[in-house]
C-alpha atoms as a PDB file:
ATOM      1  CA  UNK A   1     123.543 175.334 115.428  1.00  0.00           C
ATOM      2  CA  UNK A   2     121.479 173.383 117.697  1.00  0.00           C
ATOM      3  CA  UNK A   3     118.233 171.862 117.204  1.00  0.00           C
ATOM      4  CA  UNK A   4     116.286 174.564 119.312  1.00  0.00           C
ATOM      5  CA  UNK A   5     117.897 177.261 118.357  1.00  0.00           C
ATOM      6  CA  UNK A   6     115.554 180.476 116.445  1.00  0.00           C
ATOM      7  CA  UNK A   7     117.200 179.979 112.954  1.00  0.00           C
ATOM      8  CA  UNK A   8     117.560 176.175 112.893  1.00  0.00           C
ATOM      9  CA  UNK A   9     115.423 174.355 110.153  1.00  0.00           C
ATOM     10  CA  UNK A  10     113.652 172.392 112.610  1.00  0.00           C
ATOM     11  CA  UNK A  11     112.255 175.379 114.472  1.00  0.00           C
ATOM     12  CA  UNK A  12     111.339 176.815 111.138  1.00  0.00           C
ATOM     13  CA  UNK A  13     109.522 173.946 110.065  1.00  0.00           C
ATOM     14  CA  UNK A  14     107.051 174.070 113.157  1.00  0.00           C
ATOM     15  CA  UNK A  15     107.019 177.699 113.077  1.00  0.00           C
ATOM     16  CA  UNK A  16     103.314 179.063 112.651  1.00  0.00           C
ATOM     17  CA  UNK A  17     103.996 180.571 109.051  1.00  0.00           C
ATOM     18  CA  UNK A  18     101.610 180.611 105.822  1.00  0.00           C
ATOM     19  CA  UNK A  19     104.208 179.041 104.157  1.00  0.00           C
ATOM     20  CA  UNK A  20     104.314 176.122 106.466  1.00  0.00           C
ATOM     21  CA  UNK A  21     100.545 175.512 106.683  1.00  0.00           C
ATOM     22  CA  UNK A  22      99.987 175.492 103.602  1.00  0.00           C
ATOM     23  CA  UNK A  23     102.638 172.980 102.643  1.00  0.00           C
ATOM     24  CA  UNK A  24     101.242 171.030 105.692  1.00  0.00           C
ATOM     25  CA  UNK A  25      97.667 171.332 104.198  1.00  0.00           C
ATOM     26  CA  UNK A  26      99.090 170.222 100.581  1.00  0.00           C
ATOM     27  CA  UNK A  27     101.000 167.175 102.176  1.00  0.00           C
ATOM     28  CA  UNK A  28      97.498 166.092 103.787  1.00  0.00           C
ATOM     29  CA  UNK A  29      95.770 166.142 100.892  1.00  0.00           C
ATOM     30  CA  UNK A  30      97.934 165.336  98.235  1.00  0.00           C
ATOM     31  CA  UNK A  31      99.605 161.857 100.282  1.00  0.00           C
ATOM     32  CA  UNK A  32      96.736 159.993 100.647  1.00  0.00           C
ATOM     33  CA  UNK A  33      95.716 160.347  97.228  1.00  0.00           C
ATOM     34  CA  UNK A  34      99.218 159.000  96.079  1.00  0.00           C
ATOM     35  CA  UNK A  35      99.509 156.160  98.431  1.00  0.00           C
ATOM     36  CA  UNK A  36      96.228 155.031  96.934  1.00  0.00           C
ATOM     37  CA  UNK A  37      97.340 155.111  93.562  1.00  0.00           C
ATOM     38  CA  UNK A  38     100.385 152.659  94.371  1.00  0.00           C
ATOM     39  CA  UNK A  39      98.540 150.398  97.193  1.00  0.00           C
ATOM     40  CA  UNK A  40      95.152 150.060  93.889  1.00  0.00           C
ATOM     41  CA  UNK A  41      96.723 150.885  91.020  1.00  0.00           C
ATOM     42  CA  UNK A  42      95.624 147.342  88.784  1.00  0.00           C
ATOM     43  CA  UNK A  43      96.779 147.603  85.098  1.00  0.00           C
ATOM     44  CA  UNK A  44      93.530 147.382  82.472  1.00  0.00           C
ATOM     45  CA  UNK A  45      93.382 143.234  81.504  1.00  0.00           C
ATOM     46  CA  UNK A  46      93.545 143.089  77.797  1.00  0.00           C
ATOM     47  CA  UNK A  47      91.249 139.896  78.035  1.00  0.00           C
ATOM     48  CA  UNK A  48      88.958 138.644  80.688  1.00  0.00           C
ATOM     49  CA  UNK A  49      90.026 135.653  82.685  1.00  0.00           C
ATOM     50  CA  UNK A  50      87.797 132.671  80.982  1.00  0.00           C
ATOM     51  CA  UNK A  51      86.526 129.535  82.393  1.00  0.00           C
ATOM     52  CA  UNK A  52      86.467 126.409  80.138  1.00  0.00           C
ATOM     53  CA  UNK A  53      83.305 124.322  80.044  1.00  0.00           C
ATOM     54  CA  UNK A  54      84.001 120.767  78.789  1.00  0.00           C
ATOM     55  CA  UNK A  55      82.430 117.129  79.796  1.00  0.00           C
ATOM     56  CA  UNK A  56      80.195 114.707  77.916  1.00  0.00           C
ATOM     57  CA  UNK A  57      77.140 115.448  75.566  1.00  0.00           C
ATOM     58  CA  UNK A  58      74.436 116.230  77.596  1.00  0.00           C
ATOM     59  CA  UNK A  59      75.576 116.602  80.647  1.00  0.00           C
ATOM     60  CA  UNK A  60      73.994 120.456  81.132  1.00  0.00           C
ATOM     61  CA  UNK A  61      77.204 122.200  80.230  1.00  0.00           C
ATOM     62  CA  UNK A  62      75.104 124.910  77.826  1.00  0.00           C
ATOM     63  CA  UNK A  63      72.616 124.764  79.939  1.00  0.00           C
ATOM     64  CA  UNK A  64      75.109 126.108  83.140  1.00  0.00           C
ATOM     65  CA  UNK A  65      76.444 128.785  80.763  1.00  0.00           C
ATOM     66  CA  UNK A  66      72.774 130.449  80.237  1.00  0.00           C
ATOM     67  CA  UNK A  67      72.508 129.857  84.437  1.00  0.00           C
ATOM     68  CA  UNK A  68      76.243 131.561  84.635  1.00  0.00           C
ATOM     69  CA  UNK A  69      75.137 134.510  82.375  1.00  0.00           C
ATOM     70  CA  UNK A  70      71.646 134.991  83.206  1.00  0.00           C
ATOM     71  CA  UNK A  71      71.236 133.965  86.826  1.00  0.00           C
ATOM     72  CA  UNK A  72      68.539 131.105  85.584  1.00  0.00           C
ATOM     73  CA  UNK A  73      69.201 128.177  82.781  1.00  0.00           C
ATOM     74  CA  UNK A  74      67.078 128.557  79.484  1.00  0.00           C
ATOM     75  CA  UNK A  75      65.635 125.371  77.421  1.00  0.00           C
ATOM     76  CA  UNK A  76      69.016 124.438  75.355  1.00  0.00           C
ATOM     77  CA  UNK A  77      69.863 122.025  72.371  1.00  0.00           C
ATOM     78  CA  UNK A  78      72.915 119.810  71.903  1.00  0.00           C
ATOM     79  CA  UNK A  79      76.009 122.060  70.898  1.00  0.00           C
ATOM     80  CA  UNK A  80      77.828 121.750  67.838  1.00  0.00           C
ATOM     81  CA  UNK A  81      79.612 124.424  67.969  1.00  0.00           C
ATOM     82  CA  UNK A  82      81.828 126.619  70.851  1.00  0.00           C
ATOM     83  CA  UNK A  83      79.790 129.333  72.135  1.00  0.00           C
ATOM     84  CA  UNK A  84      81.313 132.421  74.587  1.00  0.00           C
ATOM     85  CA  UNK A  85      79.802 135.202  77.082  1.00  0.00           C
ATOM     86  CA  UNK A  86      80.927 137.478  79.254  1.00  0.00           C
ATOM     87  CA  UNK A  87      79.150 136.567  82.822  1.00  0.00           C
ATOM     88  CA  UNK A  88      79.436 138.343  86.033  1.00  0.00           C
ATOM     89  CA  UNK A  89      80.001 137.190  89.525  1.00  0.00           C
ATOM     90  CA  UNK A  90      76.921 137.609  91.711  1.00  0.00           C
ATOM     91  CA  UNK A  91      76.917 140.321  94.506  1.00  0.00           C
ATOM     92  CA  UNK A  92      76.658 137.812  97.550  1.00  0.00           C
ATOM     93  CA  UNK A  93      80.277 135.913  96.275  1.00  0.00           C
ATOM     94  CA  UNK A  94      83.653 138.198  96.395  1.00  0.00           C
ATOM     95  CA  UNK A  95      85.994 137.008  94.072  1.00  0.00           C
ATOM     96  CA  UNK A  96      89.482 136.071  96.102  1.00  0.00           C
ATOM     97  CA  UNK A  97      91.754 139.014  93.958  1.00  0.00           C
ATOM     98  CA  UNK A  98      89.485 141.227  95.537  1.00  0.00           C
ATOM     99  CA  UNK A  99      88.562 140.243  98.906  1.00  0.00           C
ATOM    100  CA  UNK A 100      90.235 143.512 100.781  1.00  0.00           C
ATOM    101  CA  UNK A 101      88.649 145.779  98.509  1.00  0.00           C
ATOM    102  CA  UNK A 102      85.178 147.513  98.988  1.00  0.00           C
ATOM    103  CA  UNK A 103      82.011 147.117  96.170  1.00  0.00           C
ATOM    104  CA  UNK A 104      82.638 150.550  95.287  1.00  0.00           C
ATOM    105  CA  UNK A 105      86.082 150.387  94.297  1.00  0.00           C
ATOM    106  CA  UNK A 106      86.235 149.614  90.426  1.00  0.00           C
ATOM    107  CA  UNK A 107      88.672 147.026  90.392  1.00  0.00           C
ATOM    108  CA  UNK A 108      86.455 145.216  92.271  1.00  0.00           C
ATOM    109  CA  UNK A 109      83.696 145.389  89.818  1.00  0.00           C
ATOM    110  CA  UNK A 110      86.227 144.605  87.403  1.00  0.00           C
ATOM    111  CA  UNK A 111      87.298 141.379  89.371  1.00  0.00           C
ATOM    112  CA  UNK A 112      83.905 139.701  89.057  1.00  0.00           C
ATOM    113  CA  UNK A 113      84.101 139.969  85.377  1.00  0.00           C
ATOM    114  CA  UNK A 114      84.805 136.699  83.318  1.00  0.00           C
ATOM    115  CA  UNK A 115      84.434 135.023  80.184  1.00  0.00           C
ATOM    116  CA  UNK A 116      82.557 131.235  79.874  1.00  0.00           C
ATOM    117  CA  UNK A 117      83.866 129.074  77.112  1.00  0.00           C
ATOM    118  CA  UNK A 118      81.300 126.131  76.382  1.00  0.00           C
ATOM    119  CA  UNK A 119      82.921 123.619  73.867  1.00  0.00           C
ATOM    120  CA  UNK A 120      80.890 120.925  72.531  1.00  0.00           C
ATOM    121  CA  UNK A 121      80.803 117.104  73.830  1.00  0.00           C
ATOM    122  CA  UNK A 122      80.212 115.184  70.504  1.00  0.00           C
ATOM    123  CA  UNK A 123      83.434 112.721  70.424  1.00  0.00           C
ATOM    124  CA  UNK A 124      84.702 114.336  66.716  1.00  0.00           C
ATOM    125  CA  UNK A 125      84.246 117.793  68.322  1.00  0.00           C
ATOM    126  CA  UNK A 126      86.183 117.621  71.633  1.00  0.00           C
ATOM    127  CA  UNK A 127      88.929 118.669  69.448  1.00  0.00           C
ATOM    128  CA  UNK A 128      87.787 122.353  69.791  1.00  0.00           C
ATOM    129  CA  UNK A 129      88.275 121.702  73.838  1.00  0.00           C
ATOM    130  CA  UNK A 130      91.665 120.009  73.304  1.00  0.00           C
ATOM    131  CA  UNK A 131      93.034 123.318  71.217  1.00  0.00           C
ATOM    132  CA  UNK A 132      92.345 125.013  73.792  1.00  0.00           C
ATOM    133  CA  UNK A 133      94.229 123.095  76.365  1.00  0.00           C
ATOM    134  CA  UNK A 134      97.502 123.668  73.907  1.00  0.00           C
ATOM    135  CA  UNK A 135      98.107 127.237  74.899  1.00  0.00           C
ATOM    136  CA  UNK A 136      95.780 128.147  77.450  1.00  0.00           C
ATOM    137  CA  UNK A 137      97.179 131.836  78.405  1.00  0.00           C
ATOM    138  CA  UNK A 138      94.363 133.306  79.873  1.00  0.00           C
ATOM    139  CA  UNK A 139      92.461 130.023  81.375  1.00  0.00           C
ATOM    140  CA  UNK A 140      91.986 130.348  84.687  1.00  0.00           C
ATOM    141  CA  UNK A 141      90.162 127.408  85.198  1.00  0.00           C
ATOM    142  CA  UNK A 142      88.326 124.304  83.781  1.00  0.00           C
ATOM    143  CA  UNK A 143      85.067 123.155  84.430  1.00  0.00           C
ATOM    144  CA  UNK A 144      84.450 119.796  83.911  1.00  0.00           C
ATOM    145  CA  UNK A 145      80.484 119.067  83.352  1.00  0.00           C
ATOM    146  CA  UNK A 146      79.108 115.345  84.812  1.00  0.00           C
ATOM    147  CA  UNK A 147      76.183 113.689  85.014  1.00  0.00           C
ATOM    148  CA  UNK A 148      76.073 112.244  88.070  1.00  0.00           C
ATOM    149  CA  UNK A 149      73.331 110.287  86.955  1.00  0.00           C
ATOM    150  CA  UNK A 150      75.026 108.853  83.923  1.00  0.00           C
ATOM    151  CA  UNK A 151      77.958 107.904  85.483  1.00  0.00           C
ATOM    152  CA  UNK A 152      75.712 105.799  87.762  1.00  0.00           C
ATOM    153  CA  UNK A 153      76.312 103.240  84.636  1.00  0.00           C
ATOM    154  CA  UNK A 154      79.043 102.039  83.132  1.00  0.00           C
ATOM    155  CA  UNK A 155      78.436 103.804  79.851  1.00  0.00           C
ATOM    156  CA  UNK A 156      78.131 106.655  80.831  1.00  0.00           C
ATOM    157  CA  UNK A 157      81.026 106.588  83.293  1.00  0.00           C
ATOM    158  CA  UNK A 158      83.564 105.027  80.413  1.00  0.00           C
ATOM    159  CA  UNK A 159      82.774 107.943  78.318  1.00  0.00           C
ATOM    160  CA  UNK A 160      83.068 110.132  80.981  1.00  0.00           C
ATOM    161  CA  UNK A 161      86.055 108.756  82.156  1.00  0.00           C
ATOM    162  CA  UNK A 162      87.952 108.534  78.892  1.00  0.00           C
ATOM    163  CA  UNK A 163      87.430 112.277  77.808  1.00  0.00           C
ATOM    164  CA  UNK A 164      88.597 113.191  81.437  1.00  0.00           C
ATOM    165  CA  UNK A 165      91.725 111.264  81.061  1.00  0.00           C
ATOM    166  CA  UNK A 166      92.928 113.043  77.520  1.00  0.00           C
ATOM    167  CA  UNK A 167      91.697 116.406  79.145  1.00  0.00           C
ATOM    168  CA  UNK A 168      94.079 115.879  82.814  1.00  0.00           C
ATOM    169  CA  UNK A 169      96.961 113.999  80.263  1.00  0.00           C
ATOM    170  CA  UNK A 170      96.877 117.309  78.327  1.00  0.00           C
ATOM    171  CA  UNK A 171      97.244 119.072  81.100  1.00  0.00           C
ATOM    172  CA  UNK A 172     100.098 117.131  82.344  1.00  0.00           C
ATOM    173  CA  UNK A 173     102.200 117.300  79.155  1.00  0.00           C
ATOM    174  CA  UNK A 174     101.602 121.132  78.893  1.00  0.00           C
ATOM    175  CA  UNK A 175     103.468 120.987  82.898  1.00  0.00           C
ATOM    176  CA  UNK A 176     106.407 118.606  82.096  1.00  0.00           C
ATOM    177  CA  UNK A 177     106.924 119.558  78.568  1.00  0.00           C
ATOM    178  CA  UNK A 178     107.513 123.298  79.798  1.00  0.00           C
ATOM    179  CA  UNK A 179     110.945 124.028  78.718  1.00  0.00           C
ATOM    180  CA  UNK A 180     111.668 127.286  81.590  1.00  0.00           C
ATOM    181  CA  UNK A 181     112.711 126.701  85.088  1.00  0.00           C
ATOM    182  CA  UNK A 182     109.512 128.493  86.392  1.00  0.00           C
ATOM    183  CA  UNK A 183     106.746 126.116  85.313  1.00  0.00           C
ATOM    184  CA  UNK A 184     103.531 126.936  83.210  1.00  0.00           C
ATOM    185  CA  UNK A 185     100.579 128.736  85.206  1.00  0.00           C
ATOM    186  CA  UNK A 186      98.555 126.380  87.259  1.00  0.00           C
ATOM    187  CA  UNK A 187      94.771 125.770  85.965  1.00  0.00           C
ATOM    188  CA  UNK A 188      92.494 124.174  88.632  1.00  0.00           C
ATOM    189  CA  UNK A 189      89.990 121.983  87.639  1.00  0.00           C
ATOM    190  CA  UNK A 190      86.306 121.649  88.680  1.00  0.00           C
ATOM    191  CA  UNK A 191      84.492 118.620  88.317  1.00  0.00           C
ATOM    192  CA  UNK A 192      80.744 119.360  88.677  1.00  0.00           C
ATOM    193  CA  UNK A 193      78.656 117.130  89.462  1.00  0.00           C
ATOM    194  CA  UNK A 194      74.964 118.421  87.782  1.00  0.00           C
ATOM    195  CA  UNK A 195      71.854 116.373  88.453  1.00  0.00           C
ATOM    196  CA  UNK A 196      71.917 115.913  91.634  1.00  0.00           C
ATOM    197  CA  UNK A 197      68.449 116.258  91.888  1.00  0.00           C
ATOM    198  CA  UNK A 198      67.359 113.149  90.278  1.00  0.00           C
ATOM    199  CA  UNK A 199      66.757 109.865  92.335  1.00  0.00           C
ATOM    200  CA  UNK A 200      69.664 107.527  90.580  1.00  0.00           C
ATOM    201  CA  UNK A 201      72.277 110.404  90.701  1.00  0.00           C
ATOM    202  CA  UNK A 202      75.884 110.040  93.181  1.00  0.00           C
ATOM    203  CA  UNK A 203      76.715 112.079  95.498  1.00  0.00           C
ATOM    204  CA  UNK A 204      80.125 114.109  94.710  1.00  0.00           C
ATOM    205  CA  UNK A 205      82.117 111.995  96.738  1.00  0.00           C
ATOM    206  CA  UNK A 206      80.818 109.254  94.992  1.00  0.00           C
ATOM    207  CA  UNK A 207      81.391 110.245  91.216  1.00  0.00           C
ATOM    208  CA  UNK A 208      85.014 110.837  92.680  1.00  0.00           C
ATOM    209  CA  UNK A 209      86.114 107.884  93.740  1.00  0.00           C
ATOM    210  CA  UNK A 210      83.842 105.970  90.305  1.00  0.00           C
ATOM    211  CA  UNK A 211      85.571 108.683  88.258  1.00  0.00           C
ATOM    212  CA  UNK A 212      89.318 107.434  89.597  1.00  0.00           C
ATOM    213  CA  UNK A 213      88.519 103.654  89.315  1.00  0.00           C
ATOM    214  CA  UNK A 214      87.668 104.203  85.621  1.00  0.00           C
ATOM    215  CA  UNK A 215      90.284 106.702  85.175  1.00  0.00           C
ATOM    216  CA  UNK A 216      92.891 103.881  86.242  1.00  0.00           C
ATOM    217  CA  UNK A 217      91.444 101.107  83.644  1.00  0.00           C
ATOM    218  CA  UNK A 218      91.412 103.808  80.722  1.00  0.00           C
ATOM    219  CA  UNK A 219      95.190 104.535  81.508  1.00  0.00           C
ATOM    220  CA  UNK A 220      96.028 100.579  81.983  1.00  0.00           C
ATOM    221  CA  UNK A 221      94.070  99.726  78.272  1.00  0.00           C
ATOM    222  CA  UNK A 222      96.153 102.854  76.629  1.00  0.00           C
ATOM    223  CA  UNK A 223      99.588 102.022  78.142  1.00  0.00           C
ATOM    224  CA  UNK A 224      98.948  98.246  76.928  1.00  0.00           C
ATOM    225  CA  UNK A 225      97.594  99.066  74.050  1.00  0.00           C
ATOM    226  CA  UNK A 226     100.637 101.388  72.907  1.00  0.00           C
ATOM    227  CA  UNK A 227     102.915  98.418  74.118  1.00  0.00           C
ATOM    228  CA  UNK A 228     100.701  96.141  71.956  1.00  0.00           C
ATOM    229  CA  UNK A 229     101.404  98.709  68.852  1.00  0.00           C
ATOM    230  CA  UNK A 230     104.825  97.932  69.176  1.00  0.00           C
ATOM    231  CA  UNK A 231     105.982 100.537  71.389  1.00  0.00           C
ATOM    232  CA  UNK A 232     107.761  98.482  74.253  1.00  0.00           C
ATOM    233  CA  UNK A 233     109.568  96.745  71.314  1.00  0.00           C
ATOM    234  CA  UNK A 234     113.543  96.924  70.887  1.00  0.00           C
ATOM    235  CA  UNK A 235     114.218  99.579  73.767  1.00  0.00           C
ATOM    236  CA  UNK A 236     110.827 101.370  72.611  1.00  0.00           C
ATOM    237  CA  UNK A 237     110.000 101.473  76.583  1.00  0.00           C
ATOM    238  CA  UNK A 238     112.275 104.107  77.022  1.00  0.00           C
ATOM    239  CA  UNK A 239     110.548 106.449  74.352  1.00  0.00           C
ATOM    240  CA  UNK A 240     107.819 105.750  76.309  1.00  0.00           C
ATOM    241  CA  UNK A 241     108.790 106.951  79.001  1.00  0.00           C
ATOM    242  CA  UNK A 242     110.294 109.738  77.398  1.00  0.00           C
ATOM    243  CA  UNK A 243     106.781 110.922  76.006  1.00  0.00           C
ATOM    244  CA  UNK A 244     105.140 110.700  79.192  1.00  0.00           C
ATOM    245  CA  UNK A 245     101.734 108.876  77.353  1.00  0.00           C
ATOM    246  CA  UNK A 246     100.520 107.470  80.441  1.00  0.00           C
ATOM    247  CA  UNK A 247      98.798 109.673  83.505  1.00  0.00           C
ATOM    248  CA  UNK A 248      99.555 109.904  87.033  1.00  0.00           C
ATOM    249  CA  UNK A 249     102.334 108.718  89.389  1.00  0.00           C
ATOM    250  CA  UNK A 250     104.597 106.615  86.724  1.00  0.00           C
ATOM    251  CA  UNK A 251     101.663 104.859  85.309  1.00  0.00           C
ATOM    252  CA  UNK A 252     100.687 102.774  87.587  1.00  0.00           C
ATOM    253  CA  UNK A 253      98.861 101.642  90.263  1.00  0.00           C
ATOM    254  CA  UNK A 254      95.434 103.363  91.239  1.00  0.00           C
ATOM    255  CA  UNK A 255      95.252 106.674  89.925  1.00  0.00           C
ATOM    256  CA  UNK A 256      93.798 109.551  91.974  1.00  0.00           C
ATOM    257  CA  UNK A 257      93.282 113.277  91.095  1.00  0.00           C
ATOM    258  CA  UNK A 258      95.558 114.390  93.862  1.00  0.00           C
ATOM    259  CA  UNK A 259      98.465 112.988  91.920  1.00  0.00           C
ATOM    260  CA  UNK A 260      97.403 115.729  89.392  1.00  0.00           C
ATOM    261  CA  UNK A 261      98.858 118.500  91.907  1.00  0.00           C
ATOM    262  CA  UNK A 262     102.178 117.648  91.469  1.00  0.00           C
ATOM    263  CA  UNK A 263     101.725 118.746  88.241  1.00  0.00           C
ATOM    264  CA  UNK A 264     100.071 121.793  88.554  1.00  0.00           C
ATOM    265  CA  UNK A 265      96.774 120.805  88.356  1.00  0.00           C
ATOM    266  CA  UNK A 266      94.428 120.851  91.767  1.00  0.00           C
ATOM    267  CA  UNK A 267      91.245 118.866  91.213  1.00  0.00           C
ATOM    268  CA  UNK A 268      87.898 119.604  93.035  1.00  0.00           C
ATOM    269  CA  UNK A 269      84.844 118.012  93.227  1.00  0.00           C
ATOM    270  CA  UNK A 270      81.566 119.754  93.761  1.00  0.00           C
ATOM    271  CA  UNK A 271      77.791 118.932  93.097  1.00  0.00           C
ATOM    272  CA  UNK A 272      74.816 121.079  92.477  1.00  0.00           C
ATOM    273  CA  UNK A 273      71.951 121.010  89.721  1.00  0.00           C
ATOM    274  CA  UNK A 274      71.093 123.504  86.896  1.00  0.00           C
ATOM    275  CA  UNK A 275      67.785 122.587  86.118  1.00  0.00           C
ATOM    276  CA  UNK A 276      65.759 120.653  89.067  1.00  0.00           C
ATOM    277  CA  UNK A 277      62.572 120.094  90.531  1.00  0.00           C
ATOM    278  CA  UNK A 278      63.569 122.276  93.275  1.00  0.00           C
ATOM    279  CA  UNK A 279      65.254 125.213  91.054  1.00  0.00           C
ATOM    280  CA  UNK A 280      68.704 125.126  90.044  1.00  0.00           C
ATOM    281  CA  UNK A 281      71.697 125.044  92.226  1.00  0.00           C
ATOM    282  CA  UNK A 282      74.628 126.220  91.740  1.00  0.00           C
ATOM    283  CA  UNK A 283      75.953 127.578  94.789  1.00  0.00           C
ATOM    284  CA  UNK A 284      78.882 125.741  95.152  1.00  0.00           C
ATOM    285  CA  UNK A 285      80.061 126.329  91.253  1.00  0.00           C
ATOM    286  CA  UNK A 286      79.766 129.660  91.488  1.00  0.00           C
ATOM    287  CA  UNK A 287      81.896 129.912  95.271  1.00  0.00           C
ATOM    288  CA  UNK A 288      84.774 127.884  93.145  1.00  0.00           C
ATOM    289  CA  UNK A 289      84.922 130.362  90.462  1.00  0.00           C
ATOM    290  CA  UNK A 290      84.950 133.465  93.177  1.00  0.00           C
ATOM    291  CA  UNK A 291      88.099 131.562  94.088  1.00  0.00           C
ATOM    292  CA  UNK A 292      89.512 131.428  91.263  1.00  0.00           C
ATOM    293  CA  UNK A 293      89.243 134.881  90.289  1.00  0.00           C
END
């Protein structure tokens, strides 16, 4: 039977019948419903992605949390304790999982929905930072609080410079110690530079390259001081090695926080202020975490 003839099915199926219509009608209707289902279809997170807020004492991490939650930073106190809220993303930033969809759609509302973590920066509390680092499932990201004025000084920046170094070492060991062939999630890590707005503060780029100089002494004092222990005693250089104690490219050398990508870490630097003369600003924070999410 060919193709044209009365009685073949394709005739039939272009025939102007009820039956074919109709079925026409319910294809239109129904198919674009269904294809939208499978192209938006997101399964309901069973946790929020959350954002961990570590750094120094007083370097305005609490105080970026209440300008995260509440659009505008509150008079805060020195944390003793871990504190989280649910914040979400302002209107004028789209996060990146959800840069094809429209306002309306509720995924996207969903998308710009997180969770802040502030930990306190008392040395014999960091600990409650450092759990966190052990299994971080749902971190997508770390925010590292500075004072660019502080690290203006060499106190300041030693401190600052030694908590960074346990925080990316952490990070490391939770990369190379993975036991699978696909390796752990990556975390990205934001180093914000807050207090910009005062006179003696550095520029980002500046608090960089101050923040890898130190890094590089804190990691040359720990390797020689585990060597001093009695670690690179009677072959004990090869357990060292084996522990992977030391930060960076094999150890040595000047260490910079592009050697961290190689280990699943990528390491940005942005500045801003939450509490300033001229108002807070935290543009630049809040683009990185609409990247992020």
């Amino acid at each position: 039977m060919a193709w044209h003839d009365e009685d073949s099915w394709l005739t039939t199926a272009f025939a102007p019948k009820l039956s074919t219509i109709g079925f026409t009608f319910l294809l239109a209707i129904v198919l674009p419903i269904l294809l939208h289902q499978y192209l938006y279809r997101i399964k309901t997170p069973t946790s929020l992605p959350t954002f961990l807020l570590i750094g120094p004492s007083a370097a305005g991490k609490t105080a970026l949390l209440t300008a995260l939650e509440r659009g505008s930073p509150i008079p805060t106190h020195t944390s003793t304790s871990p504190l989280s809220v649910q914040a979400l993303l302002p209107e004028e930033y789209v996060p990146s999982s959800a840069s094809y969809r429209s306002p309306g759609d509720p995924a996207f509302e969903r998308a710009r929905r997180f969770v802040l973590y502030d930990t306190p920066g008392h040395g014999k509390l960091r600990h409650f930072a450092t759990t966190q680092l052990v299994n971080p499932t749902n971190i997508q990201g770390i925010i590292f609080v500075v004072d660019a004025a502080a690290v203006a000084e060499d106190v300041g920046l030693n401190e600052t410079a030694e908590y960074m170094h346990d925080v990316l070492l952490a990070l490391q060991k939770r990369y190379t110690g993975n036991r699978t062939s696909k390796g752990p999630k990556e975390i990205p890590l934001l180093i914000a530079a807050n207090k910009l707005d005062l006179f003696t503060a550095l520029p980002p780029h500046l608090v960089k390259i101050s923040l890898e100089k130190a890094i590089t002494e804190v990691r040359k004092s720990r390797v020689k001081g585990m060597k001093d222990s009695g670690v690179g005693v009677d072959g004990a250089d090869e357990g060292l090695g084996e522990e992977k104690e030391w930060l960076g490219d094999g150890g040595e050398g000047v260490f910079e926080f592009g050697q961290m990508e190689e280990v699943g870490t990528n390491v940005s630097v942005r500045g801003g202020n939450v509490v300033g003369g001229q108002g807070s600003d935290v543009k630049d924070w809040w683009e990185w975490i609409a990247e992020q999410l």
